[in-house]
N, C-alpha and C. Protein backbone atom coordinates (compact mmCIF):
# COMPACT_ATOMS: atom_id res chain seq x y z
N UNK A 1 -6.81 40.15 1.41
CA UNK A 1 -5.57 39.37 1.44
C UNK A 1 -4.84 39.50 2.76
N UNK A 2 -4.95 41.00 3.20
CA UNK A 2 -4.20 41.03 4.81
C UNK A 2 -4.71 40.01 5.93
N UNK A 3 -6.45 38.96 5.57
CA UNK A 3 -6.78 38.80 6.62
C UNK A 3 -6.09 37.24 6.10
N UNK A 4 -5.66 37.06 5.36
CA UNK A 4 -5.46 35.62 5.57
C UNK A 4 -3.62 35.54 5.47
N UNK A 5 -2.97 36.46 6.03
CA UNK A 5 -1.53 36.51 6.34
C UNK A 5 -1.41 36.12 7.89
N UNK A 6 -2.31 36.57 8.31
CA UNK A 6 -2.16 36.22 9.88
C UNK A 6 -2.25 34.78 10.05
N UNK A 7 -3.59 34.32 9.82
CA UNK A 7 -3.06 32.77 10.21
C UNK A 7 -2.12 31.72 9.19
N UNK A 8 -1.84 32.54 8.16
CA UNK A 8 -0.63 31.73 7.26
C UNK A 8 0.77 32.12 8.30
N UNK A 9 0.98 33.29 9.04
CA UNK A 9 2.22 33.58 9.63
C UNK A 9 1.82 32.64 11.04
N UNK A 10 0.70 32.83 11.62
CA UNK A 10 0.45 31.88 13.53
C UNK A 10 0.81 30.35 12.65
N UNK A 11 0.22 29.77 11.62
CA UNK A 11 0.74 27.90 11.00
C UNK A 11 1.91 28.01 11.27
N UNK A 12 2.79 28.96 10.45
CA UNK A 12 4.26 28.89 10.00
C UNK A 12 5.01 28.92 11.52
N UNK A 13 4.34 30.17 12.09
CA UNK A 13 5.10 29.99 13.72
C UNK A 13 5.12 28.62 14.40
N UNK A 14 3.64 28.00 14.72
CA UNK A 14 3.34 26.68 15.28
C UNK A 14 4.21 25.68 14.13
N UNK A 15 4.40 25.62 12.92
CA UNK A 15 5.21 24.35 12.58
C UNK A 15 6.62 24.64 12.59
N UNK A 16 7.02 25.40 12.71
CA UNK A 16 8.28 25.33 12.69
C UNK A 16 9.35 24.86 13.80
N UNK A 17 8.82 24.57 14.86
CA UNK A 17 9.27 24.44 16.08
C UNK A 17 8.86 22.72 16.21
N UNK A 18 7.69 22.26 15.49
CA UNK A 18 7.30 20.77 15.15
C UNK A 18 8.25 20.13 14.25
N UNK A 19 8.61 20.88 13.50
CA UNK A 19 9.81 20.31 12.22
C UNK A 19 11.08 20.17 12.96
N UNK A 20 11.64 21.51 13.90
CA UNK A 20 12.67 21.14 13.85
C UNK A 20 12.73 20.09 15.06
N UNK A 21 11.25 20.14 15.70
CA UNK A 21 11.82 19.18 16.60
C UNK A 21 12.15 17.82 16.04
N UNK A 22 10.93 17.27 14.69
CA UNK A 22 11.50 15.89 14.03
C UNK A 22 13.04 16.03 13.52
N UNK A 23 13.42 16.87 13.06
CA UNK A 23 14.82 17.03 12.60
C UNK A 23 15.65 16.62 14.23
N UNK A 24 15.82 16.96 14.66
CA UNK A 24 16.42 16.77 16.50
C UNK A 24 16.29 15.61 16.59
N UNK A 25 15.14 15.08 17.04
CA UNK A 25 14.35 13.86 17.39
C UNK A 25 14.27 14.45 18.72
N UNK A 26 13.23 13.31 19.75
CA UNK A 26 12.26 13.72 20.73
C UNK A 26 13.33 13.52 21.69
N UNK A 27 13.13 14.57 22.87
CA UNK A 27 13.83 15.04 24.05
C UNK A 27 14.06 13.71 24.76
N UNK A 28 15.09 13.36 25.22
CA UNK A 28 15.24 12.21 26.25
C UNK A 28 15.47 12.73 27.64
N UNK A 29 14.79 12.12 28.33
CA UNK A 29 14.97 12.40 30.17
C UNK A 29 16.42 11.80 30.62
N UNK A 30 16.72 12.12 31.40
CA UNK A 30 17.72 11.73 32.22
C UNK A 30 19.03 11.43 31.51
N UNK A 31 19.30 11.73 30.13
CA UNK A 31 20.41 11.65 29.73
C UNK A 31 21.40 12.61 29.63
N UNK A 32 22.82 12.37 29.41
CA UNK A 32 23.78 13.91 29.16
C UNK A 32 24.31 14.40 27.72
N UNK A 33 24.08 15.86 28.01
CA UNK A 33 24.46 16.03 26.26
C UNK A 33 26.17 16.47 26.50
N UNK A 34 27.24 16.10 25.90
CA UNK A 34 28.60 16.19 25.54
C UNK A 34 28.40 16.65 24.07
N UNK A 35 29.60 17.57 24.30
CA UNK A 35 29.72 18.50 23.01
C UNK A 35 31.53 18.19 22.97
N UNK A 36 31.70 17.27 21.71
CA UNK A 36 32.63 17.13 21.33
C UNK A 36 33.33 17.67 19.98
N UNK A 37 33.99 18.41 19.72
CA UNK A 37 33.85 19.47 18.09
C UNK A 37 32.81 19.96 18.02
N UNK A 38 32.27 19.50 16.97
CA UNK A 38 31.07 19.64 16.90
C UNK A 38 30.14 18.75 16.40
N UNK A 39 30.59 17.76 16.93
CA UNK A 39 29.48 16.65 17.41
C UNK A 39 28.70 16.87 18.91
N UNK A 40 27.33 16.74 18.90
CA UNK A 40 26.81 16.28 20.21
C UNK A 40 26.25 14.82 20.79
N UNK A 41 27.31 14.39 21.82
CA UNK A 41 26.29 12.92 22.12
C UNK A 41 25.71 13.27 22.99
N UNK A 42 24.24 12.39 23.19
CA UNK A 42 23.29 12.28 24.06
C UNK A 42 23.49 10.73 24.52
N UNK A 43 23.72 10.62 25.75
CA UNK A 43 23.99 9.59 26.39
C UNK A 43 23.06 9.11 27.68
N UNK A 44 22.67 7.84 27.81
CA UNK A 44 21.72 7.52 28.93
C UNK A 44 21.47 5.73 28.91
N UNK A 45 20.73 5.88 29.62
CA UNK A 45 20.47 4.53 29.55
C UNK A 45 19.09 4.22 28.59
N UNK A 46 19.13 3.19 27.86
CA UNK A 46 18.07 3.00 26.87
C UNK A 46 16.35 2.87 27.81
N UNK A 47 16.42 2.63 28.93
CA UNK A 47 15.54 2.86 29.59
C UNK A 47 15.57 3.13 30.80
N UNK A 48 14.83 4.36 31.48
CA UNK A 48 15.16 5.30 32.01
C UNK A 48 13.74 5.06 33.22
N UNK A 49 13.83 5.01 35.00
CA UNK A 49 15.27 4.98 35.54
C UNK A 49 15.69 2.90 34.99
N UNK A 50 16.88 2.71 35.14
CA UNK A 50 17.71 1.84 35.09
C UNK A 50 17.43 1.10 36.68
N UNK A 51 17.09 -0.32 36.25
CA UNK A 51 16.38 -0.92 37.49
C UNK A 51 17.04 -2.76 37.57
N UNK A 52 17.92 -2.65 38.74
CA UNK A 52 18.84 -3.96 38.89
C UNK A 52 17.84 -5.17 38.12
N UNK A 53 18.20 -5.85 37.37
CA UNK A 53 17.87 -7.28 36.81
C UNK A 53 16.68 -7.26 35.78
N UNK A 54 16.92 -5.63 35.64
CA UNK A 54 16.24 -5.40 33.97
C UNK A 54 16.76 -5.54 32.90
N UNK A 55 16.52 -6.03 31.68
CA UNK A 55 16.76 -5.97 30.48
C UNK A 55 17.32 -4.29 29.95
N UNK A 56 17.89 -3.89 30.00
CA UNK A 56 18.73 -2.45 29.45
C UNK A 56 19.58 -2.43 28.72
N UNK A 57 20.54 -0.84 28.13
CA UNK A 57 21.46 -0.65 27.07
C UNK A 57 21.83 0.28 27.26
N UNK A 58 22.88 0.70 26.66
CA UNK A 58 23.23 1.74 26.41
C UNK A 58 22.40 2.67 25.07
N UNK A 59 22.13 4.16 25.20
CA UNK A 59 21.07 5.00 24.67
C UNK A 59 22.18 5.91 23.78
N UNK A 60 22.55 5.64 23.11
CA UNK A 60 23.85 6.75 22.40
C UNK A 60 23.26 7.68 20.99
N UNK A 61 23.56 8.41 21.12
CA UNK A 61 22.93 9.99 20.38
C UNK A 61 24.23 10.44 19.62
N UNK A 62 24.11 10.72 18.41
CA UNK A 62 25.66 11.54 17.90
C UNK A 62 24.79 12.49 16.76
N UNK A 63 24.97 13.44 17.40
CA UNK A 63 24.46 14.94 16.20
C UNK A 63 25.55 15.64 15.81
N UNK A 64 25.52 16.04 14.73
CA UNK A 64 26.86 16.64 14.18
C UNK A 64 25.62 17.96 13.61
N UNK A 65 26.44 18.97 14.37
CA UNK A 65 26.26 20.26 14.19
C UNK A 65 27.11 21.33 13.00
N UNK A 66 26.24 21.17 11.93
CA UNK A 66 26.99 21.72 10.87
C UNK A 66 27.13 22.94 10.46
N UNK A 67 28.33 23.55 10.16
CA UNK A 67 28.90 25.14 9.74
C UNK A 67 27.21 26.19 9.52
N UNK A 68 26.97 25.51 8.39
CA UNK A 68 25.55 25.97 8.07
C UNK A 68 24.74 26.28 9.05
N UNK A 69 25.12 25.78 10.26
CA UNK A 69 23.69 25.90 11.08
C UNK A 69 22.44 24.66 11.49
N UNK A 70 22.77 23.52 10.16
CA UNK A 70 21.89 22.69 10.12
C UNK A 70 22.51 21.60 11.08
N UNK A 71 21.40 20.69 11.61
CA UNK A 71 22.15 19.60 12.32
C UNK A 71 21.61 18.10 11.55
N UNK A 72 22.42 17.23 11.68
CA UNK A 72 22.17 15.84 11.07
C UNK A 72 22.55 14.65 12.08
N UNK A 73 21.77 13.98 11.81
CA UNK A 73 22.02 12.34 12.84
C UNK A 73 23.41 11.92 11.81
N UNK A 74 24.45 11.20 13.00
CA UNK A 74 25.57 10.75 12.57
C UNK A 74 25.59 9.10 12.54
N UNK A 75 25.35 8.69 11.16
CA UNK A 75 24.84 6.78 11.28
C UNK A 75 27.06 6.31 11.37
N UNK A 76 26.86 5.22 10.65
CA UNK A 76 27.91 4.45 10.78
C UNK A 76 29.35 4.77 12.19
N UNK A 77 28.43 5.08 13.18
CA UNK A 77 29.31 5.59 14.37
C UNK A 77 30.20 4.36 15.12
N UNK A 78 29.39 2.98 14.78
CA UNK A 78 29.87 1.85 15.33
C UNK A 78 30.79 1.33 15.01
N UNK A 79 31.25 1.89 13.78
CA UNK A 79 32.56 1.03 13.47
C UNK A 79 33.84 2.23 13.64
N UNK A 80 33.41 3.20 14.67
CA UNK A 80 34.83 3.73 14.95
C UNK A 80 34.59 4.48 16.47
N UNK A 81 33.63 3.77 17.32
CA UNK A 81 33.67 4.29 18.55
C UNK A 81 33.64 2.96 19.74
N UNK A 82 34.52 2.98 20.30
CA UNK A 82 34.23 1.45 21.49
C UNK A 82 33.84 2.06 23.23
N UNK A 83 32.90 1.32 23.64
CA UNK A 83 31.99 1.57 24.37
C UNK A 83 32.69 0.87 25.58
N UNK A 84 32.25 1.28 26.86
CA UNK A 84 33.52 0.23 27.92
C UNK A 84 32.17 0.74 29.23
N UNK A 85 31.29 -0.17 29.60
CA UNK A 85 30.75 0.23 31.25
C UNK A 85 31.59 -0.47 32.07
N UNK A 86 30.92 0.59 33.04
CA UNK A 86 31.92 0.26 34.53
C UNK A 86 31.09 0.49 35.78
N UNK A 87 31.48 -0.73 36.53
CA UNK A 87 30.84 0.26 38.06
C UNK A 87 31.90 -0.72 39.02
N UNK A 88 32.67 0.34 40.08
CA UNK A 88 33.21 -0.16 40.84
C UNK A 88 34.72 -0.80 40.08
N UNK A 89 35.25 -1.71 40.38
CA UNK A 89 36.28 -2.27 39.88
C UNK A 89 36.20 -2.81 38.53
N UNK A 90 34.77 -3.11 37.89
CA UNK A 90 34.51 -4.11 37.25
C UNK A 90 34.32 -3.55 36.21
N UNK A 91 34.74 -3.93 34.85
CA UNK A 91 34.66 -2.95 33.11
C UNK A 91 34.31 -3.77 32.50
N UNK A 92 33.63 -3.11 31.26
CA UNK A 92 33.44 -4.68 30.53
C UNK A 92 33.39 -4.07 29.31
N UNK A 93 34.22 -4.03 28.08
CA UNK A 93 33.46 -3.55 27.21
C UNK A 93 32.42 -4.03 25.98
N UNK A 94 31.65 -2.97 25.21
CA UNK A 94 30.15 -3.94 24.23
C UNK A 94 31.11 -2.87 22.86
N UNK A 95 30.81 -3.57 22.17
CA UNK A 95 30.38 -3.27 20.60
C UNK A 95 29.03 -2.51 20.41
N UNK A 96 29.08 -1.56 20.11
CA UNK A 96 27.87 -0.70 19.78
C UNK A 96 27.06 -1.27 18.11
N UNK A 97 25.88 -1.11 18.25
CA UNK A 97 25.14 -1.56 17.26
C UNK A 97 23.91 -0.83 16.73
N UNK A 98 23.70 -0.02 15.83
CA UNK A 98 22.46 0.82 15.06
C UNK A 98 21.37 0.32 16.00
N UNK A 99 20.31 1.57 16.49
CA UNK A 99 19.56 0.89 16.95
C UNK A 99 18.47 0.90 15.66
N UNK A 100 17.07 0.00 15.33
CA UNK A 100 16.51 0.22 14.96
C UNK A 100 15.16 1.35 14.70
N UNK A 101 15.34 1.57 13.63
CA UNK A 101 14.28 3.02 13.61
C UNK A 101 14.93 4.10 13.86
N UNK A 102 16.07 4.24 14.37
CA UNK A 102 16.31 5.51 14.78
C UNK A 102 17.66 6.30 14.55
N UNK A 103 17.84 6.41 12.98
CA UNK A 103 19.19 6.68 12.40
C UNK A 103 19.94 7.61 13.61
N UNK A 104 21.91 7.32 13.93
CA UNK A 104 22.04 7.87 14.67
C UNK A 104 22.20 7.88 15.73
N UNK A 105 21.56 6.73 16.20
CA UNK A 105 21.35 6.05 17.53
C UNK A 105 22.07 4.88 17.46
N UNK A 106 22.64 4.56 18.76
CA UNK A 106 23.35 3.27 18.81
C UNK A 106 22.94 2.85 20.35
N UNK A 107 22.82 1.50 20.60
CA UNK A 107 23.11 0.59 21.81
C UNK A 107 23.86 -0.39 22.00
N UNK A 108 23.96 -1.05 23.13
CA UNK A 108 24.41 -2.60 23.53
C UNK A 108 23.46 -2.78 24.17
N UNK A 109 23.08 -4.32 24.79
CA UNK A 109 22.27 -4.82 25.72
C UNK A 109 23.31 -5.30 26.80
N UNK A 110 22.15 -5.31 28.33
CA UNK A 110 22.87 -5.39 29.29
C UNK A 110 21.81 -5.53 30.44
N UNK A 111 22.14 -6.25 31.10
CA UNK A 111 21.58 -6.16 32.71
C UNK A 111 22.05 -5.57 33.71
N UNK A 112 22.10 -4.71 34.34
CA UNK A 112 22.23 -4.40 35.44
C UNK A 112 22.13 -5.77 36.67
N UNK A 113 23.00 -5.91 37.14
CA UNK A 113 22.88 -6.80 38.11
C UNK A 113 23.51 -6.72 39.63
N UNK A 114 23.90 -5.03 39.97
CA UNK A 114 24.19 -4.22 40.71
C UNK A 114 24.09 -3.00 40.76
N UNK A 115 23.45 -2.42 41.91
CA UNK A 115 23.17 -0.63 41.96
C UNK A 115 24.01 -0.24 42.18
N UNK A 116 23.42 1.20 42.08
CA UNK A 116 24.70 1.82 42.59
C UNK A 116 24.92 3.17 41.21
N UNK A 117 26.41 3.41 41.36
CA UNK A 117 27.07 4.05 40.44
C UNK A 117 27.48 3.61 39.37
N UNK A 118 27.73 4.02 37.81
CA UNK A 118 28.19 3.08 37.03
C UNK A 118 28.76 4.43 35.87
N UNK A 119 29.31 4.29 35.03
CA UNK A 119 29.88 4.66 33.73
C UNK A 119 30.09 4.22 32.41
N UNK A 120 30.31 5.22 31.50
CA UNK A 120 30.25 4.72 30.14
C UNK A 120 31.45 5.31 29.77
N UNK A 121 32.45 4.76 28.79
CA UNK A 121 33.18 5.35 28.24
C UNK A 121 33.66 4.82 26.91
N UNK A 122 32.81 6.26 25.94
CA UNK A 122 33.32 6.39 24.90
C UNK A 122 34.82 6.58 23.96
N UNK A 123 35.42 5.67 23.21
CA UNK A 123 36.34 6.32 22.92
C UNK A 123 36.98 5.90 21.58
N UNK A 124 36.94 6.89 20.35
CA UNK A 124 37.32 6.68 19.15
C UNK A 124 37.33 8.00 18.31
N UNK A 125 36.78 7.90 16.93
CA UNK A 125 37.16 9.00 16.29
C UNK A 125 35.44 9.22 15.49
N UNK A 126 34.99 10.85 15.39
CA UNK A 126 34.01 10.91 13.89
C UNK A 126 34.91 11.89 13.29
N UNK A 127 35.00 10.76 12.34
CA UNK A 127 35.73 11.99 10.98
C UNK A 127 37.35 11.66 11.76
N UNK A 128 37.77 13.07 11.58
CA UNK A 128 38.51 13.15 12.23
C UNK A 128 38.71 13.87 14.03
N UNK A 129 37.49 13.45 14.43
CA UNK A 129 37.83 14.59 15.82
C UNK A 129 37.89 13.56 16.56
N UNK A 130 38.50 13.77 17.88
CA UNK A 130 39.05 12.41 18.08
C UNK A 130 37.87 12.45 19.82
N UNK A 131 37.43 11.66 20.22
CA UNK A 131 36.36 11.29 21.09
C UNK A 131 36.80 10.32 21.95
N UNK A 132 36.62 10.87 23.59
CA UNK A 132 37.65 10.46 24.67
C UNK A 132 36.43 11.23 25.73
N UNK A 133 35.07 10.22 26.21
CA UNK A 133 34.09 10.61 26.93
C UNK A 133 33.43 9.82 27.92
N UNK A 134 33.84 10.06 29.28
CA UNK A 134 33.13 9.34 30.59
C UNK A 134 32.12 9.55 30.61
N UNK A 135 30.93 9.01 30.75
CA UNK A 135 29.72 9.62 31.18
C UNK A 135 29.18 9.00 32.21
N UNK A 136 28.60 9.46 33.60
CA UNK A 136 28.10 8.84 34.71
C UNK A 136 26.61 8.22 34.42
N UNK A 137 26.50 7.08 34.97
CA UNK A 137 25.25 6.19 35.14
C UNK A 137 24.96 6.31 36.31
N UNK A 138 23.30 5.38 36.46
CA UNK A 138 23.53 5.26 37.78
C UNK A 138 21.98 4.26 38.26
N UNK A 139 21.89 3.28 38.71
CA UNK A 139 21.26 2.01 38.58
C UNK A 139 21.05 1.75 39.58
N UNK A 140 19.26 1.69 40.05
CA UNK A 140 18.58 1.76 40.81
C UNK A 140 18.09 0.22 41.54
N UNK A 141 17.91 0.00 43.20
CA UNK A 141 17.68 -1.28 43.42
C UNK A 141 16.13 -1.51 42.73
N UNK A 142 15.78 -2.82 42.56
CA UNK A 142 14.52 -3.02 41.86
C UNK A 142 13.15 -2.92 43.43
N UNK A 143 13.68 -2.74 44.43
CA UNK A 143 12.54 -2.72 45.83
C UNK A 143 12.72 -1.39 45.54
N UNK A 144 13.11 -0.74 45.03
CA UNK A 144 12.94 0.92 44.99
C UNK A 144 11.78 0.97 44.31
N UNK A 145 11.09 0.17 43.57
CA UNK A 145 9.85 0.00 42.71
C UNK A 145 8.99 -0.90 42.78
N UNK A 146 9.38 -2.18 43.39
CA UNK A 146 8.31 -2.76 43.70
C UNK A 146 7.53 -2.45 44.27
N UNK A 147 5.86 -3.18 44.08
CA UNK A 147 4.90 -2.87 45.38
C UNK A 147 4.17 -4.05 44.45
N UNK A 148 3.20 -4.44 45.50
CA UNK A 148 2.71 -4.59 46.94
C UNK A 148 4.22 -5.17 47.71
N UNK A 149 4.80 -5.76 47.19
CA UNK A 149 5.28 -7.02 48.26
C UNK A 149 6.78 -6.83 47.50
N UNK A 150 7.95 -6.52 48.25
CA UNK A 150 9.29 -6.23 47.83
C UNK A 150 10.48 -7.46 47.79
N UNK A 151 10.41 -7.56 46.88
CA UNK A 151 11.42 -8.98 46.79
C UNK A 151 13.18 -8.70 47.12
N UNK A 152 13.36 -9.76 47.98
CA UNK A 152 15.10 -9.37 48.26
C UNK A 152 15.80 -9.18 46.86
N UNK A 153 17.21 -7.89 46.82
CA UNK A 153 17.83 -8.31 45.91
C UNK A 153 18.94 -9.27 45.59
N UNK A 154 19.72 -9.68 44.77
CA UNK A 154 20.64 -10.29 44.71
C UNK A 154 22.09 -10.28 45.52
N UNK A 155 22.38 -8.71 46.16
CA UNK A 155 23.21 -8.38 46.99
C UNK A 155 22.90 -8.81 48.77
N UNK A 156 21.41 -8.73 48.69
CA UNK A 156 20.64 -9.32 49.86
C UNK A 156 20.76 -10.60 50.12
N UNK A 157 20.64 -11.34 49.04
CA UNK A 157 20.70 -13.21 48.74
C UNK A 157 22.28 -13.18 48.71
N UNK A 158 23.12 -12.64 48.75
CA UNK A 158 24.27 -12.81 48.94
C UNK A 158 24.79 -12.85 50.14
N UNK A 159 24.26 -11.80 50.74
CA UNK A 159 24.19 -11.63 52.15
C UNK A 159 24.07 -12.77 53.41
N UNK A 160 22.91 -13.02 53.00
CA UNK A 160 22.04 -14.08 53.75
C UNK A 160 22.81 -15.58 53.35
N UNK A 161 23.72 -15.73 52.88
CA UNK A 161 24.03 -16.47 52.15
C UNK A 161 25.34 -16.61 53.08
N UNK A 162 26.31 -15.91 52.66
CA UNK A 162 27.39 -15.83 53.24
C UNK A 162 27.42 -15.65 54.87
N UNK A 163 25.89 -15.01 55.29
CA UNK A 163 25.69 -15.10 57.09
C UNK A 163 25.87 -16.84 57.35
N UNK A 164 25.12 -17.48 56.06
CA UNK A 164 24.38 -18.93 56.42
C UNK A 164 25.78 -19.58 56.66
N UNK A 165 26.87 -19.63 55.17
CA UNK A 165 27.50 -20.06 55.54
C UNK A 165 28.44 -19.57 56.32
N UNK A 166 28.69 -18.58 57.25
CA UNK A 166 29.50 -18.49 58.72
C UNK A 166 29.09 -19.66 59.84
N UNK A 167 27.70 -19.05 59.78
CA UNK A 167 27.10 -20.35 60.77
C UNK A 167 27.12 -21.47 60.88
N UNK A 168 27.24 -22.26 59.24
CA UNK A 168 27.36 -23.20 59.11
C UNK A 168 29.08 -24.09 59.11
N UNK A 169 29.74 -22.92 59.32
CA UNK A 169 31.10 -23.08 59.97
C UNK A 169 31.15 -23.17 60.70
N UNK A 170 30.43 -22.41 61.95
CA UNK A 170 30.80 -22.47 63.23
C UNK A 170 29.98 -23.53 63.64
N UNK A 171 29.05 -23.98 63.53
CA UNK A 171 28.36 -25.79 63.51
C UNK A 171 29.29 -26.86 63.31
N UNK A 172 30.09 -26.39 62.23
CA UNK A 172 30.83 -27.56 61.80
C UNK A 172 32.14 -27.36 62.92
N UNK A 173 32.68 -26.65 63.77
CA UNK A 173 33.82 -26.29 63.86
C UNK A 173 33.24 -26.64 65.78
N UNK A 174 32.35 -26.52 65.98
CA UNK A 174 31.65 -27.14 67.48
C UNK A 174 31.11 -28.68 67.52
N UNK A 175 30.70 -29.11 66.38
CA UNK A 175 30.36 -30.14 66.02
C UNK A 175 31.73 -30.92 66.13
N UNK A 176 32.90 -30.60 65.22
CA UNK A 176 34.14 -31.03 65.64
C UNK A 176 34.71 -31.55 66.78
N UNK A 177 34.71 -30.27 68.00
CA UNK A 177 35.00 -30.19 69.47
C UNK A 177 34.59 -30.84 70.36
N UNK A 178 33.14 -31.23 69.86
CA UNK A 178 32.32 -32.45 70.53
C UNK A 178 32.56 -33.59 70.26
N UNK A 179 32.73 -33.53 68.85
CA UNK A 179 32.77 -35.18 68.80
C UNK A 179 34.60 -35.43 69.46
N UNK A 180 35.26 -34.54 69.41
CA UNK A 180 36.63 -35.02 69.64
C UNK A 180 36.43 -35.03 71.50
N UNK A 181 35.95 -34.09 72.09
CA UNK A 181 35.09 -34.86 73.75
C UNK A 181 34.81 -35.76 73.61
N UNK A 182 33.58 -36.14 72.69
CA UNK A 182 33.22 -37.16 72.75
C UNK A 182 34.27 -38.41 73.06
N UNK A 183 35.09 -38.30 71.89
CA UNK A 183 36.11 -39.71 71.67
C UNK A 183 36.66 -39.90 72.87
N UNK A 184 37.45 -38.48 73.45
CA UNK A 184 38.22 -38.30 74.59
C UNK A 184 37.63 -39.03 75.73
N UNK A 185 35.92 -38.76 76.19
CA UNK A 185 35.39 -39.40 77.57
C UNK A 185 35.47 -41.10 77.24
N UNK A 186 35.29 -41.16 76.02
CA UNK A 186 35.28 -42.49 75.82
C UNK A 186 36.08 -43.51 75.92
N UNK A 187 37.16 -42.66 75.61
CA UNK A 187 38.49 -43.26 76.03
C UNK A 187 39.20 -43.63 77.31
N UNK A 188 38.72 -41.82 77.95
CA UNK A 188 39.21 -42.30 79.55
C UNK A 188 37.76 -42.87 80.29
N UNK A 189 37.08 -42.93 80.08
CA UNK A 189 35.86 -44.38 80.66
C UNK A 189 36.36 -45.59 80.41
N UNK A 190 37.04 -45.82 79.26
CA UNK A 190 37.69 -47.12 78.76
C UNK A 190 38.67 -47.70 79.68
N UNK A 191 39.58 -46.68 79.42
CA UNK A 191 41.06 -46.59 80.67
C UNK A 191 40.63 -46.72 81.86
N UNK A 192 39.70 -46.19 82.52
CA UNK A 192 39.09 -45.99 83.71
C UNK A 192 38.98 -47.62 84.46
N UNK A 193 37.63 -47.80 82.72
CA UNK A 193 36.79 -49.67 83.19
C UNK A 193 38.36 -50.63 83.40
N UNK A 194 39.16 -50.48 82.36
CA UNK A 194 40.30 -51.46 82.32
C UNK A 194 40.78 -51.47 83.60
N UNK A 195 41.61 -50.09 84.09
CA UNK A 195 42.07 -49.62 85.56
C UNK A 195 41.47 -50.63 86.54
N UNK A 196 40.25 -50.38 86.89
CA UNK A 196 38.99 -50.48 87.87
C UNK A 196 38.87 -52.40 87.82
N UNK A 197 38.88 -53.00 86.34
CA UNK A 197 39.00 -54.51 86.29
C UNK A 197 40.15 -54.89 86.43
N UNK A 198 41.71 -54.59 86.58
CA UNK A 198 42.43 -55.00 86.52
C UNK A 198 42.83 -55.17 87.91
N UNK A 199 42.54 -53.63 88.59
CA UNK A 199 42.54 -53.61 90.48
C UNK A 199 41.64 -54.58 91.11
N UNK A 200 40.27 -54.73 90.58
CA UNK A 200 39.56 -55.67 91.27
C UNK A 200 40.48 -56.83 90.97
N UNK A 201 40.79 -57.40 90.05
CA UNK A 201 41.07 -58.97 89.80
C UNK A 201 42.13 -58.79 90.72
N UNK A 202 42.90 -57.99 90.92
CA UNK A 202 44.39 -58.01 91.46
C UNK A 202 43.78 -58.21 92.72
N UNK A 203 42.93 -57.67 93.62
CA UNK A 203 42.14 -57.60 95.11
C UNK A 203 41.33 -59.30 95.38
N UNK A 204 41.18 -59.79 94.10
CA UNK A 204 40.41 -61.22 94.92
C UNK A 204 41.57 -61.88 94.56
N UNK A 205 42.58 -61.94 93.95
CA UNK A 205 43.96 -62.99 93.96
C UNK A 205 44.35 -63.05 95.27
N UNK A 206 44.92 -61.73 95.87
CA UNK A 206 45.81 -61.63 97.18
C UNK A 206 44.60 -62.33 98.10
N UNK A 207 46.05 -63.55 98.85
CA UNK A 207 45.06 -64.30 100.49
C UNK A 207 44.83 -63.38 101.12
């Protein structure tokens, strides 16, 4: 009987660390864990890195860490937490929504359509603890990943854009200057011919 305690105790060691990881759910990269009471969110972007003029979301995690020791996924979080991204001047806020399959989890959809720096901010109530949480983003140009051949981004086409139309001001604004020369020589050639016919006629009158 002693020989078959050992590998009943090495199973029990190896599953137990498999269980609790399904209880947890599977490790996410690049996201932040906030410990609020004793709730934990896990926050990130739903796909990881975050790449300008991709299809993306917000990745939201709420574990409630209980007296006992035990932890549980926290569902119906959407109808008492409002979600607000930001990057730069610009906020916008989403309605959070269950994601599928994955009690606990919530997203919005979203594009990235500028790199850079960005934020999330959580803010409402579980239960009663009250939840008031920035969390930093941060959204990568899409030539940071392309290959073979790197396509301009949208801040680039903006660029090139706004060079075009300078130029195409200052065309219009020389184009102007000329044609108003223009009118001008035309005028005093005019004045000139009149001048020039009026002196001749005056020169074959006089005996």
């Amino acid at each position: 009987m002693r020989r078959l305690r050992i590998p009943v105790v090495a199973a029990l060691l190896i599953a137990i660390p498999v269980i609790a990881g399904i209880l947890v759910g599977p490790p996410v990269a690049a996201h932040e864990h906030r410990m609020v009471g004793e709730y934990e969110l896990t926050v990130g972007w739903r796909v990881e890195p975050a790449i300008v003029g991709s299809l993306n979301g917000l990745d939201l995690g709420v574990l409630d860490h209980l007296p006992n020791g035990t932890v549980v996924w926290v569902e119906g979080v959407e109808n008492n937490l409002t979600a607000t991204l930001a990057t730069g001047p610009a906020t916008k806020p989403y309605s959070l929504s269950p994601q599928d399959d994955r009690p606990g989890w919530y997203t919005f959809d979203v594009i990235p359509t500028v790199a850079g720096a960005y934020s999330i901010k959580l803010v409402g109530t579980l239960n009663t603890t009250a939840v008031n949480e920035t969390v930093p983003l941060s959204v990568a140009q899409a030539s940071d990943y392309q290959w073979p051949v790197t396509e301009p981004s949208g801040t680039d086409l903006q660029g090139s854009i706004t060079a075009l139309n300078a130029q195409l001001a200052t065309l219009q604004t020389l184009l102007t200057v000329l044609v108003a020369v223009a009118v001008l020589a035309v005028l005093i050639g005019a004045f000139s011919l009149a001048v020039g016919i009026r002196t001749s006629r005056g020169i074959g009158r006089s005996p």
